[in-house]
C-alpha atoms as a PDB file:
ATOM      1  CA  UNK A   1       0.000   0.000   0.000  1.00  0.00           C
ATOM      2  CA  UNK A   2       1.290   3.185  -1.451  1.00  0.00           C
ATOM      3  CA  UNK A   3       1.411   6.536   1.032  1.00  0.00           C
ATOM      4  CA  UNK A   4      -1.333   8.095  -1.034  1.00  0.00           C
ATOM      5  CA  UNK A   5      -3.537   4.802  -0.574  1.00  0.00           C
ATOM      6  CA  UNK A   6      -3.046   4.914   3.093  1.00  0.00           C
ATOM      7  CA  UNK A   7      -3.820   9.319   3.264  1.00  0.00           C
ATOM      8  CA  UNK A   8      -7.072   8.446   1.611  1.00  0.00           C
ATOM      9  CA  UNK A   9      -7.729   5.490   3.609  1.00  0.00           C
ATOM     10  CA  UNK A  10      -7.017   7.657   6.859  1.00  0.00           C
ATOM     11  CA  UNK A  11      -9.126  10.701   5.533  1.00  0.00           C
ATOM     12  CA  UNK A  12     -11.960   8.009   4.957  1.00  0.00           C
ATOM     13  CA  UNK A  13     -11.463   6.775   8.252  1.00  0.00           C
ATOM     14  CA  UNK A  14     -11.746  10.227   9.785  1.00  0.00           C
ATOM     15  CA  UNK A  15     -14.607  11.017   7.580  1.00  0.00           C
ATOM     16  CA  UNK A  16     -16.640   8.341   8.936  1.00  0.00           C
ATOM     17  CA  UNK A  17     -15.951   9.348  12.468  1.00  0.00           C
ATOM     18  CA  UNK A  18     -17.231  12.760  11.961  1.00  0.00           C
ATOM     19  CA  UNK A  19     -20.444  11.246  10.371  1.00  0.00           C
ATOM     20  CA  UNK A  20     -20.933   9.406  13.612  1.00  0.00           C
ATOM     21  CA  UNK A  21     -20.028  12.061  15.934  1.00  0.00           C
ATOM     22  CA  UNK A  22     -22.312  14.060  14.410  1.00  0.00           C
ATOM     23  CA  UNK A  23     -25.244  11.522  14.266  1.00  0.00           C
ATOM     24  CA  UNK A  24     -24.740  11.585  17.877  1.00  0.00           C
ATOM     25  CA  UNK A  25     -25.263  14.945  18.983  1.00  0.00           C
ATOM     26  CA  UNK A  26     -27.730  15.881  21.503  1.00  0.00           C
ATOM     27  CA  UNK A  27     -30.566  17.620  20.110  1.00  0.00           C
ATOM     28  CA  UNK A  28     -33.575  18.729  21.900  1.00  0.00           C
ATOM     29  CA  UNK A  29     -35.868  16.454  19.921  1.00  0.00           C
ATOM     30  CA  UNK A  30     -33.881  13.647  21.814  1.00  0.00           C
ATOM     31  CA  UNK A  31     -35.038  14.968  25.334  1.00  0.00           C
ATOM     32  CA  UNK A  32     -38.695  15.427  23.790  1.00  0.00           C
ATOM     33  CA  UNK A  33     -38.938  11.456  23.517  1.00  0.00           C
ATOM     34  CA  UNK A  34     -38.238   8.342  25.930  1.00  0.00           C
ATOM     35  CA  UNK A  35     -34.723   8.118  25.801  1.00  0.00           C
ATOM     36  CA  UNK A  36     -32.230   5.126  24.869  1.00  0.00           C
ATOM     37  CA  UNK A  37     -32.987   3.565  28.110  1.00  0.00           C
ATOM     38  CA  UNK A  38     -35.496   0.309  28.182  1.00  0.00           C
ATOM     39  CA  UNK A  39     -36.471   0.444  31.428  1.00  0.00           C
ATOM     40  CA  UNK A  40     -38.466  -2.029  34.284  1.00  0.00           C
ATOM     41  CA  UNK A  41     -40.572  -1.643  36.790  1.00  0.00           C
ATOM     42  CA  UNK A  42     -41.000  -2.982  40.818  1.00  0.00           C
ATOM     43  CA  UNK A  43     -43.466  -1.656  43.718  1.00  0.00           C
ATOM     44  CA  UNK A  44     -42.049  -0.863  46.930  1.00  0.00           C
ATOM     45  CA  UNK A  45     -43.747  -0.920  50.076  1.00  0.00           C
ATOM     46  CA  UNK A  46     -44.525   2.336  52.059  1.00  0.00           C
ATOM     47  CA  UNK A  47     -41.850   2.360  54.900  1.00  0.00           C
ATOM     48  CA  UNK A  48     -42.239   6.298  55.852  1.00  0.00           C
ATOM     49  CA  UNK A  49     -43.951   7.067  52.334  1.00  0.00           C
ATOM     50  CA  UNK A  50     -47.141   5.473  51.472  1.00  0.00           C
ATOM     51  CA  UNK A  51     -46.393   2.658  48.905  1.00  0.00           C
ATOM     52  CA  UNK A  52     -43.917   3.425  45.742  1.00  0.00           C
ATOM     53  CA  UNK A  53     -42.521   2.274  42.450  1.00  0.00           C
ATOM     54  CA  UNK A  54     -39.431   2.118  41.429  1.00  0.00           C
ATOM     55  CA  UNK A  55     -38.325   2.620  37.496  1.00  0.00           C
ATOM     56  CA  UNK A  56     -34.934   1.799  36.608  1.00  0.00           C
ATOM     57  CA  UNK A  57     -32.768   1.661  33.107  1.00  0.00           C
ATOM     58  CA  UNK A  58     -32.231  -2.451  32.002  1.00  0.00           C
ATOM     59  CA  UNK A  59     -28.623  -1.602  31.242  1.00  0.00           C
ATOM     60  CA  UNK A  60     -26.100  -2.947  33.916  1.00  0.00           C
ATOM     61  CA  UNK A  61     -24.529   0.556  35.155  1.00  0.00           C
ATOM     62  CA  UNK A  62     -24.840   2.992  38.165  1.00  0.00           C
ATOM     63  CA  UNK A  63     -27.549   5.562  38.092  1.00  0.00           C
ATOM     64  CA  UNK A  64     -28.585   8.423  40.305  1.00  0.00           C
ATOM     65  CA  UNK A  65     -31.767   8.136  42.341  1.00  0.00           C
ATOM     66  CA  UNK A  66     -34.730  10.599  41.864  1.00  0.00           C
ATOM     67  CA  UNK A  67     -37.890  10.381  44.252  1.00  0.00           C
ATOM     68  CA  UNK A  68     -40.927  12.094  42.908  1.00  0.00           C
ATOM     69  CA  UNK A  69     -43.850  13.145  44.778  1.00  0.00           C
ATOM     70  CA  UNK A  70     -47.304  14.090  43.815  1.00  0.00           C
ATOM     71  CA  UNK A  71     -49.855  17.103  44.798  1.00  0.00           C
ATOM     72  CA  UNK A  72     -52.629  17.672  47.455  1.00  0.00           C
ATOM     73  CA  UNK A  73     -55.258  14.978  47.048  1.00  0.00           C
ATOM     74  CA  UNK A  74     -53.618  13.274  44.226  1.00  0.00           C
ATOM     75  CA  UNK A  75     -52.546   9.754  43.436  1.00  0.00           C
ATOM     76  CA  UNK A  76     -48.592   8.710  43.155  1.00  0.00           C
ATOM     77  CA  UNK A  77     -50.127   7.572  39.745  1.00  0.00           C
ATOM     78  CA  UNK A  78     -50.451  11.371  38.345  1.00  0.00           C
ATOM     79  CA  UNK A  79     -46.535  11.330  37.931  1.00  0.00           C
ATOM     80  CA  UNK A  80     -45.776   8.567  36.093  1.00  0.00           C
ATOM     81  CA  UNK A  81     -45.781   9.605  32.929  1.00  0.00           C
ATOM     82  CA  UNK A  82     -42.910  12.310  33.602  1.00  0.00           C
ATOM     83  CA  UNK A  83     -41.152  10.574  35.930  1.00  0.00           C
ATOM     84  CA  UNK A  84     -40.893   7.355  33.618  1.00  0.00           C
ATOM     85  CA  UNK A  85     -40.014   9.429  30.782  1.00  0.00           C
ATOM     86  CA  UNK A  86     -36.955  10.597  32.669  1.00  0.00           C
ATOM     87  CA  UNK A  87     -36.075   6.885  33.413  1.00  0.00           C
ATOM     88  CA  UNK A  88     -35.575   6.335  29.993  1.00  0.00           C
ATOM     89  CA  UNK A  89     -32.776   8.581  29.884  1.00  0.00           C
ATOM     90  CA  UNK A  90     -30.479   7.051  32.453  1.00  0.00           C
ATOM     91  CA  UNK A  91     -32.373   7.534  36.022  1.00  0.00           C
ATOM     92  CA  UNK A  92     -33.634   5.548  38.787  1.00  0.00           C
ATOM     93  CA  UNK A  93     -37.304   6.985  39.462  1.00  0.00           C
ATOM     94  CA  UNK A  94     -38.718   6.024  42.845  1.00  0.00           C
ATOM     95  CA  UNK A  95     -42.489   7.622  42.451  1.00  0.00           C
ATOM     96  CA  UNK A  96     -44.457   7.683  45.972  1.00  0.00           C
ATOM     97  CA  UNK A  97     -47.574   7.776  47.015  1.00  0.00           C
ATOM     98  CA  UNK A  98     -48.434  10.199  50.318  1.00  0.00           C
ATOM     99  CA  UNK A  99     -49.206   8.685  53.517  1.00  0.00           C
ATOM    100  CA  UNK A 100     -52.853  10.420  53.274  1.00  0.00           C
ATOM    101  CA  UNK A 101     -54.040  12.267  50.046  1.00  0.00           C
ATOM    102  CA  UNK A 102     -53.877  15.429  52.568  1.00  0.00           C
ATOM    103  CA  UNK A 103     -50.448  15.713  53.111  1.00  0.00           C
ATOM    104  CA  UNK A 104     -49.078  19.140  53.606  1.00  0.00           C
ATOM    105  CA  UNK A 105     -45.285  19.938  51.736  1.00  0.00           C
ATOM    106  CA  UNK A 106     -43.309  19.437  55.352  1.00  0.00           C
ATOM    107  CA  UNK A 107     -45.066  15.309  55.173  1.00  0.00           C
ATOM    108  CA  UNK A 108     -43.921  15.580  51.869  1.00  0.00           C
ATOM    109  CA  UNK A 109     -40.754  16.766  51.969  1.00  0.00           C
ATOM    110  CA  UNK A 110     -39.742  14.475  54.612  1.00  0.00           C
ATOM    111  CA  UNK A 111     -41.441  11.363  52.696  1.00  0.00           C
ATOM    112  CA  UNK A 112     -39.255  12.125  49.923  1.00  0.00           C
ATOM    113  CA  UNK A 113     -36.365  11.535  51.791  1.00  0.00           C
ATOM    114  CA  UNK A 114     -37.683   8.363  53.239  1.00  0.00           C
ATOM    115  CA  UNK A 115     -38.202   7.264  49.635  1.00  0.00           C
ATOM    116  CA  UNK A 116     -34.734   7.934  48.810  1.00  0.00           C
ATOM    117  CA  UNK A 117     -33.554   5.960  51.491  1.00  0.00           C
ATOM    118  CA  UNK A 118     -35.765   3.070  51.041  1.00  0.00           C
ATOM    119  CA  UNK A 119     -35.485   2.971  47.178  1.00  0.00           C
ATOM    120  CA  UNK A 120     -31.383   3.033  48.368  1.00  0.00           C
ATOM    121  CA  UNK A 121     -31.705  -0.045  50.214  1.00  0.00           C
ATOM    122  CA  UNK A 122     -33.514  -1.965  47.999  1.00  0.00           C
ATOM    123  CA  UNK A 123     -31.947  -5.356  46.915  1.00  0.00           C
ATOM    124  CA  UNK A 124     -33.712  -7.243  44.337  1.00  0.00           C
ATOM    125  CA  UNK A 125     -35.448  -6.894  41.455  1.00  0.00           C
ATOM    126  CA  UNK A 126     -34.264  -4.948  38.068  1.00  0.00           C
ATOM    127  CA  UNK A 127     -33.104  -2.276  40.253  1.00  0.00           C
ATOM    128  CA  UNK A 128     -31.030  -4.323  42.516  1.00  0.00           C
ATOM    129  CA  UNK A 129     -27.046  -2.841  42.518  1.00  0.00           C
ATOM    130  CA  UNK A 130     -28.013  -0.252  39.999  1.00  0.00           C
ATOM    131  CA  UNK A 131     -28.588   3.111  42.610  1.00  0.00           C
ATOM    132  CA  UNK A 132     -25.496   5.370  43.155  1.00  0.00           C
ATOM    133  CA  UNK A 133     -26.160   6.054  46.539  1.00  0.00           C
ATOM    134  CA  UNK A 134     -24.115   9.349  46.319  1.00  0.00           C
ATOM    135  CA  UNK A 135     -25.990  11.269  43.357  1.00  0.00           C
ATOM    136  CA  UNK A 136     -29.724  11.469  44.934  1.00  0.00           C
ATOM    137  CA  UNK A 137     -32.840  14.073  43.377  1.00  0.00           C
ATOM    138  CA  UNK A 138     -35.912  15.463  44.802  1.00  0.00           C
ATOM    139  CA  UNK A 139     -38.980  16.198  42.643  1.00  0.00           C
ATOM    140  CA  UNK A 140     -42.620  17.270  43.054  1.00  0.00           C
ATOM    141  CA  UNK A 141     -45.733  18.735  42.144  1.00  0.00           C
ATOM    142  CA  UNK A 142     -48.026  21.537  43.715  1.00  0.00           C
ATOM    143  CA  UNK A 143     -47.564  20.544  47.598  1.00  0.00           C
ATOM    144  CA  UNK A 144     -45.133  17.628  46.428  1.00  0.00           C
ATOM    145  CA  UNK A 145     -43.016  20.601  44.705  1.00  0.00           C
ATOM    146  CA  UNK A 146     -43.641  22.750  48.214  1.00  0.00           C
ATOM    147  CA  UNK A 147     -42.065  19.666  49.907  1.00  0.00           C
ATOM    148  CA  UNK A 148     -39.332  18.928  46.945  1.00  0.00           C
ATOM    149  CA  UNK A 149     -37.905  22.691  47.978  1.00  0.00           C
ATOM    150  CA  UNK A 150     -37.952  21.877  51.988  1.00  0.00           C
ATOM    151  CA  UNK A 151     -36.398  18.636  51.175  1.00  0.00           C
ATOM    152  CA  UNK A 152     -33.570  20.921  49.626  1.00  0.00           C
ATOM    153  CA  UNK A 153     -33.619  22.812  52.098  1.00  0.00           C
ATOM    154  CA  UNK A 154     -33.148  20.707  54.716  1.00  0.00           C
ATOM    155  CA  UNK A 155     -30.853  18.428  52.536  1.00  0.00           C
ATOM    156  CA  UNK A 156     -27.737  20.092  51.139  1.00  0.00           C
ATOM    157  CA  UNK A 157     -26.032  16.684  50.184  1.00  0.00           C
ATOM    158  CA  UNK A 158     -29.115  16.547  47.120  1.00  0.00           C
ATOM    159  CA  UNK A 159     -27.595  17.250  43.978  1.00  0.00           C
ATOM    160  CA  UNK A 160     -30.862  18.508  42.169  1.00  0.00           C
ATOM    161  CA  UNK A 161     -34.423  19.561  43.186  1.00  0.00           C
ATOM    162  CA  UNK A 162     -37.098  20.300  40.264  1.00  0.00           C
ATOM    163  CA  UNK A 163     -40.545  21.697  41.887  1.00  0.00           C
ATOM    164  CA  UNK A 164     -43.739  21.816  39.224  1.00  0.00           C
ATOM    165  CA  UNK A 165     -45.961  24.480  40.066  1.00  0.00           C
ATOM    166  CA  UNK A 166     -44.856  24.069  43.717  1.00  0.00           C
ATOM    167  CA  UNK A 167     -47.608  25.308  46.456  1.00  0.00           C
ATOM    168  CA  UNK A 168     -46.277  26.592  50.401  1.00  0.00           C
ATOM    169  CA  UNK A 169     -47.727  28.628  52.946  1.00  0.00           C
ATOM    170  CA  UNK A 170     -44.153  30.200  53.377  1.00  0.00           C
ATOM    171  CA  UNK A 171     -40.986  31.073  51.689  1.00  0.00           C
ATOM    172  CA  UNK A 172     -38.497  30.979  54.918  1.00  0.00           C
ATOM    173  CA  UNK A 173     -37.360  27.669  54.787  1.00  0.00           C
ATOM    174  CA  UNK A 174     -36.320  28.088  51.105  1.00  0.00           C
ATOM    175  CA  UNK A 175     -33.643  30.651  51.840  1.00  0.00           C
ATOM    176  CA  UNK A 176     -31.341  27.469  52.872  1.00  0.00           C
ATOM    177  CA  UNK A 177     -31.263  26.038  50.026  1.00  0.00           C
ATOM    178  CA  UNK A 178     -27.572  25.692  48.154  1.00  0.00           C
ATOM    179  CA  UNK A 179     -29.252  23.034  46.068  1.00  0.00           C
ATOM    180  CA  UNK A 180     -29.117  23.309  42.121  1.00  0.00           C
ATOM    181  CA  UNK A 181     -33.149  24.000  42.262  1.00  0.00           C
ATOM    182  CA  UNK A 182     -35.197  24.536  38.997  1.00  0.00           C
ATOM    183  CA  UNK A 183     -39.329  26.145  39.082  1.00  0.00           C
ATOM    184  CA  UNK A 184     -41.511  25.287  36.666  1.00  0.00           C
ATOM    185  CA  UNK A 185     -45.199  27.032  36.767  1.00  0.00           C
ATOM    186  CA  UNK A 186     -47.677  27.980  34.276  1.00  0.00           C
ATOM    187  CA  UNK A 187     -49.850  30.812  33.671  1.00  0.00           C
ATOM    188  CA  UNK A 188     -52.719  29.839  33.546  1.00  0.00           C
ATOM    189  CA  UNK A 189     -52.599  27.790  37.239  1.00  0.00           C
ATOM    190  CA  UNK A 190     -55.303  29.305  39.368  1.00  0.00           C
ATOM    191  CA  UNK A 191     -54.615  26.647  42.179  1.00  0.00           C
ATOM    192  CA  UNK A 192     -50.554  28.128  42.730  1.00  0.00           C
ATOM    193  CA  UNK A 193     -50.628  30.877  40.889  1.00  0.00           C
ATOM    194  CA  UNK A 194     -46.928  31.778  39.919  1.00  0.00           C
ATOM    195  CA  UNK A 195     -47.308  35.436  41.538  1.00  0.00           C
ATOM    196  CA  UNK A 196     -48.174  33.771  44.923  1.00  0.00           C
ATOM    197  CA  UNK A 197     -46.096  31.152  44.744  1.00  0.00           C
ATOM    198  CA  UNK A 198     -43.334  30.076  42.082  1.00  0.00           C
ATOM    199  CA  UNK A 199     -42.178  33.724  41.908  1.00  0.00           C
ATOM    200  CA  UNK A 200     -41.550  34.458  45.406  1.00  0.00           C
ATOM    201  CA  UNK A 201     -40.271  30.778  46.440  1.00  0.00           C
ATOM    202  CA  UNK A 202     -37.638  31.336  43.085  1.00  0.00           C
ATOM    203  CA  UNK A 203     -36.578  34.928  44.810  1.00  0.00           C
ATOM    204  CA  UNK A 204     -35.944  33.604  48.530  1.00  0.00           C
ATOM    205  CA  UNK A 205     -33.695  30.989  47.029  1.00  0.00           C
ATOM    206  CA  UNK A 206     -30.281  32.557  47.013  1.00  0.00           C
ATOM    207  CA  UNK A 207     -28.773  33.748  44.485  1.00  0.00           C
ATOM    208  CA  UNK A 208     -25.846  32.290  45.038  1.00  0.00           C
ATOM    209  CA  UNK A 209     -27.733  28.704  44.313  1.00  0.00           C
ATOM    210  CA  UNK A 210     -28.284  27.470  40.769  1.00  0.00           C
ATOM    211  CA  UNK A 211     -31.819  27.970  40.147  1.00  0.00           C
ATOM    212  CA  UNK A 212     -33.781  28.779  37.391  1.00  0.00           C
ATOM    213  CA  UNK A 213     -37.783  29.451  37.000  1.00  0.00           C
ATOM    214  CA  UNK A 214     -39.450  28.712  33.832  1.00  0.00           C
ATOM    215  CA  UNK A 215     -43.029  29.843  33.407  1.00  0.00           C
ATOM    216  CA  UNK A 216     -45.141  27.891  30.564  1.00  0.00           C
ATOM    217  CA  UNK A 217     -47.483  30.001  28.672  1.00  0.00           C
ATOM    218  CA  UNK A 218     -50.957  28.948  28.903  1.00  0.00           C
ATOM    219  CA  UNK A 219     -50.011  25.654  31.144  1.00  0.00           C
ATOM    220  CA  UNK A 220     -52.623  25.202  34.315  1.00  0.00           C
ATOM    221  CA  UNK A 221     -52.004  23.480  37.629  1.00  0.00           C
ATOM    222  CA  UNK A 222     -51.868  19.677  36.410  1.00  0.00           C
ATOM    223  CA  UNK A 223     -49.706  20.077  33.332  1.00  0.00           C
ATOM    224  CA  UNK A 224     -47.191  17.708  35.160  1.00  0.00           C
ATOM    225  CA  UNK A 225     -49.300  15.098  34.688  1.00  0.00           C
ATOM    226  CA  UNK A 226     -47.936  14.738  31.283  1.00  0.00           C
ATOM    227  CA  UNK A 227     -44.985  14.544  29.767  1.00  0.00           C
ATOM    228  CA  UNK A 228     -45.380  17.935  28.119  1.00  0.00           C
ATOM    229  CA  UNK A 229     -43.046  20.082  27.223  1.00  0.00           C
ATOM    230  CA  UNK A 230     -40.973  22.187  28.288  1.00  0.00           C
ATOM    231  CA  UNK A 231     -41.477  20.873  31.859  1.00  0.00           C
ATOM    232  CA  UNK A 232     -40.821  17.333  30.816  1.00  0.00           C
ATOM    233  CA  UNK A 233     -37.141  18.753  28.546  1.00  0.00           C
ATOM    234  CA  UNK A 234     -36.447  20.981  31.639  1.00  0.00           C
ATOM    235  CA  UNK A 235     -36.506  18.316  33.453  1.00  0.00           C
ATOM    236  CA  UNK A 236     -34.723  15.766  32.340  1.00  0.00           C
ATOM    237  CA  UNK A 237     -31.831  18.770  31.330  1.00  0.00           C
ATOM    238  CA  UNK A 238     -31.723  19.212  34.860  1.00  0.00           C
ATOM    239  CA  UNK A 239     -31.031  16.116  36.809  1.00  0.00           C
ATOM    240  CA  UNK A 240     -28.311  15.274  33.789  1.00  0.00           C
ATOM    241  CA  UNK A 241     -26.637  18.560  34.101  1.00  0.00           C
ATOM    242  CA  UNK A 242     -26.567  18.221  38.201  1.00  0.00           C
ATOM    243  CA  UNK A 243     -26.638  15.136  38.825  1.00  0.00           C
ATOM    244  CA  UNK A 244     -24.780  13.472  36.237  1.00  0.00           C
ATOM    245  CA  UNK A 245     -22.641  16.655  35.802  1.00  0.00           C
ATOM    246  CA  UNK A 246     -23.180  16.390  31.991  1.00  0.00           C
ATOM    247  CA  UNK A 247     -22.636  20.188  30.863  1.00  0.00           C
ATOM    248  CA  UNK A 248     -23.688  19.134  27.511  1.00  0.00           C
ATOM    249  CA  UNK A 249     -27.316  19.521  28.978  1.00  0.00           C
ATOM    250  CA  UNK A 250     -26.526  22.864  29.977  1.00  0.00           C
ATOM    251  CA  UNK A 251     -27.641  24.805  26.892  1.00  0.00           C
ATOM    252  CA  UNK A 252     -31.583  23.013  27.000  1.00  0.00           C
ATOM    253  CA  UNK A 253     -31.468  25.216  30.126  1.00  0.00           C
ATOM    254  CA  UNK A 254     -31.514  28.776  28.669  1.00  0.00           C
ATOM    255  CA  UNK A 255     -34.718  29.364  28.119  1.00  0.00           C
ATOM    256  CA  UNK A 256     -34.833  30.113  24.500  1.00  0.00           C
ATOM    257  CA  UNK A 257     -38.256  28.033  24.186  1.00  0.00           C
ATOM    258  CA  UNK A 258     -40.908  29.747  22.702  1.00  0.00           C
ATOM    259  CA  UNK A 259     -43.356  28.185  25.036  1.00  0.00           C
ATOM    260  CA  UNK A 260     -41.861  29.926  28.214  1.00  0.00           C
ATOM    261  CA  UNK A 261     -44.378  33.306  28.927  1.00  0.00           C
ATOM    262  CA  UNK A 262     -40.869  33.823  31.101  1.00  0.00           C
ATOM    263  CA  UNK A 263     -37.758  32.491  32.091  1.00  0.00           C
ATOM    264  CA  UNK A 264     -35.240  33.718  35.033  1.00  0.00           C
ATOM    265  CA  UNK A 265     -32.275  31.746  36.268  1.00  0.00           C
ATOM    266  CA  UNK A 266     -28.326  32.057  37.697  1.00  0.00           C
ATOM    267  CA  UNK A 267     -27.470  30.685  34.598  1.00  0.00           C
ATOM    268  CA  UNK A 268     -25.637  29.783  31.947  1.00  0.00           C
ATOM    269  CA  UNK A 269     -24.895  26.568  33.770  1.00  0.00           C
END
C-alpha cells in the first residue's frame, strides 16, 4: 500500500468518524422522547412514604436516584408519565404515594427523603445494585413541589431539586437552600398561581444557588401530569446537568423556548 492509498484510507477513516459524531449529537428532539434507556418496573412498600414504584434503566450501570412526589389529594399515579419518561434517559425513578391524600409539603418533603432511602436499600429486582447512593434528586408537584424545595432545604447533600408548580404557605425555609433548584409554573394555574407562589419561592432561594424558573405560557395546575413540554425537557436537562454533571445539557437550560411566557435563572450553567 502506497502513502497516497493509506492518506485516503485515513481521511476516509476520519470522515466516517465525523459522520458518527455528528449523528450523535444531543438535540432537543432527543429529550422530547423516551430516551435510549429500556427500562423495568417494581413496587415498593410504604416504609415512611405510602407505597412506591421504582423505574430503573435495564442496562447494567450505576444511576442516580430521583424520588418524585405528587400534589394535594392526588394519586402517586399522576406522575408517572414524567417521571418514567426521565427513566428512559439514564435515572432511577422512585415515584411515591403520600401517607394520606392530605399531606401538607413538610409530610412531603420528609417522605421524599424516606423514599430515597428506602429505594437506596432496595436489593432485588431490576433495580437491585443499579442506585449510586451518592448522586440522589428530589422532585414534586403543587404541595409535592412545596415539599421537593424543603427537602432541599433541609438536605444540602441533594444534587438537584425540580418543583412543578410548587404550592407553600411560606418562603423561609427556602432561603437554605444551596441546592441546584429549577421552578416550573404555568400561567394559567389558578390553584398556585406563579405570583403567589413560584415567583416568590424562586426569589428567597439565594442567588448564590443554581436555580432557574421557567413559566409555561398557557399551562394550568396539572400540566405535570404529562410529559409535556418544556417541563418534561427541563426536566430531564436538569437532573443530567446536576446530577450526572453532563454540561452538555446545559444549553436546554436557557430558556430560549418559545413556550416559556418567562424564564429567570443564575445561569448559563
Amino acid at each position: 500500500m502506497n502513502l497516497k492509498h493509506i492518506a485516503a484510507v485515513s481521511a476516509s477513516a476520519f470522515a466516517l468518524l465525523g459522520l458518527a459524531s455528528a449523528a450523535h449529537a444531543l438535540t432537543l428532539d432527543d429529550l422530547k422522547k423516551d430516551g435510549p434507556y429500556a427500562v423495568s418496573s417494581q413496587t415498593i412498600p410504604g416504609s415512611g412514604f405510602g407505597k412506591g414504584t421504582i423505574y430503573s434503566p435495564n442496562a447494567a450501570g450505576k444511576y442516580a436516584l430521583v424520588a418524585v412526589v405528587p400534589g394535594f389529594v392526588s394519586a402517586e399515579s399522576s406522575m408517572t408519565e414524567i417521571s418514567k419518561r426521565l427513566a428512559t434517559h439514564g435515572f432511577v425513578v422512585v415515584t411515591i404515594g403520600t401517607k394520606t391524600l392530605l399531606d401538607f409539603p413538610s409530610s412531603r418533603a420528609s417522605q421524599l427523603l424516606a423514599a430515597l432511602k428506602a429505594a437506596s436499600a432496595v436489593t432485588t429486582g431490576p433495580v437491585a445494585g443499579k442506585i449510586d447512593v451518592t448522586r440522589q434528586v428530589v422532585s414534586g408537584w403543587s404541595m409535592g413541589g412545596g415539599g421537593t424545595l424543603e427537602a432541599a432545604a433541609s438536605t444540602p447533600g441533594l444534587k438537584a431539586a425540580v418543583a412543578y408548580a410548587p404550592w407553600n404557605l411560606s418562603s423561609t425555609k427556602y432561603k437554605a437552600i444551596t441546592v441546584p433548584s429549577a421552578i416550573i409554573g404555568g400561567t394559567a394555574d389558578t390553584v398556585a398561581s406563579v405570583s403567589a407562589h413560584s415567583q416568590p419561592f424562586y426569589n428567597a432561594i439565594p442567588a448564590t444557588t443554581r436555580k432557574l424558573l421557567g413559566v409555561i405560557q398557557g399551562a394550568d395546575h396539572f400540566f405535570p401530569n404529562k410529559a409535556v413540554d418544556p417541563a418534561s425537557y427541563t426536566n430531564i436537562a436538569w437532573v443530567k446537568r446536576f446530577a450526572d454533571g453532563n454540561t452538555a445539557y446545559a444549553p436546554f437550560l436557557a430558556g430560549q423556548d418559545a413556550a416559556w411566557a418567562s424564564f429567570v435563572s443564575t445561569g448559563p450553567f
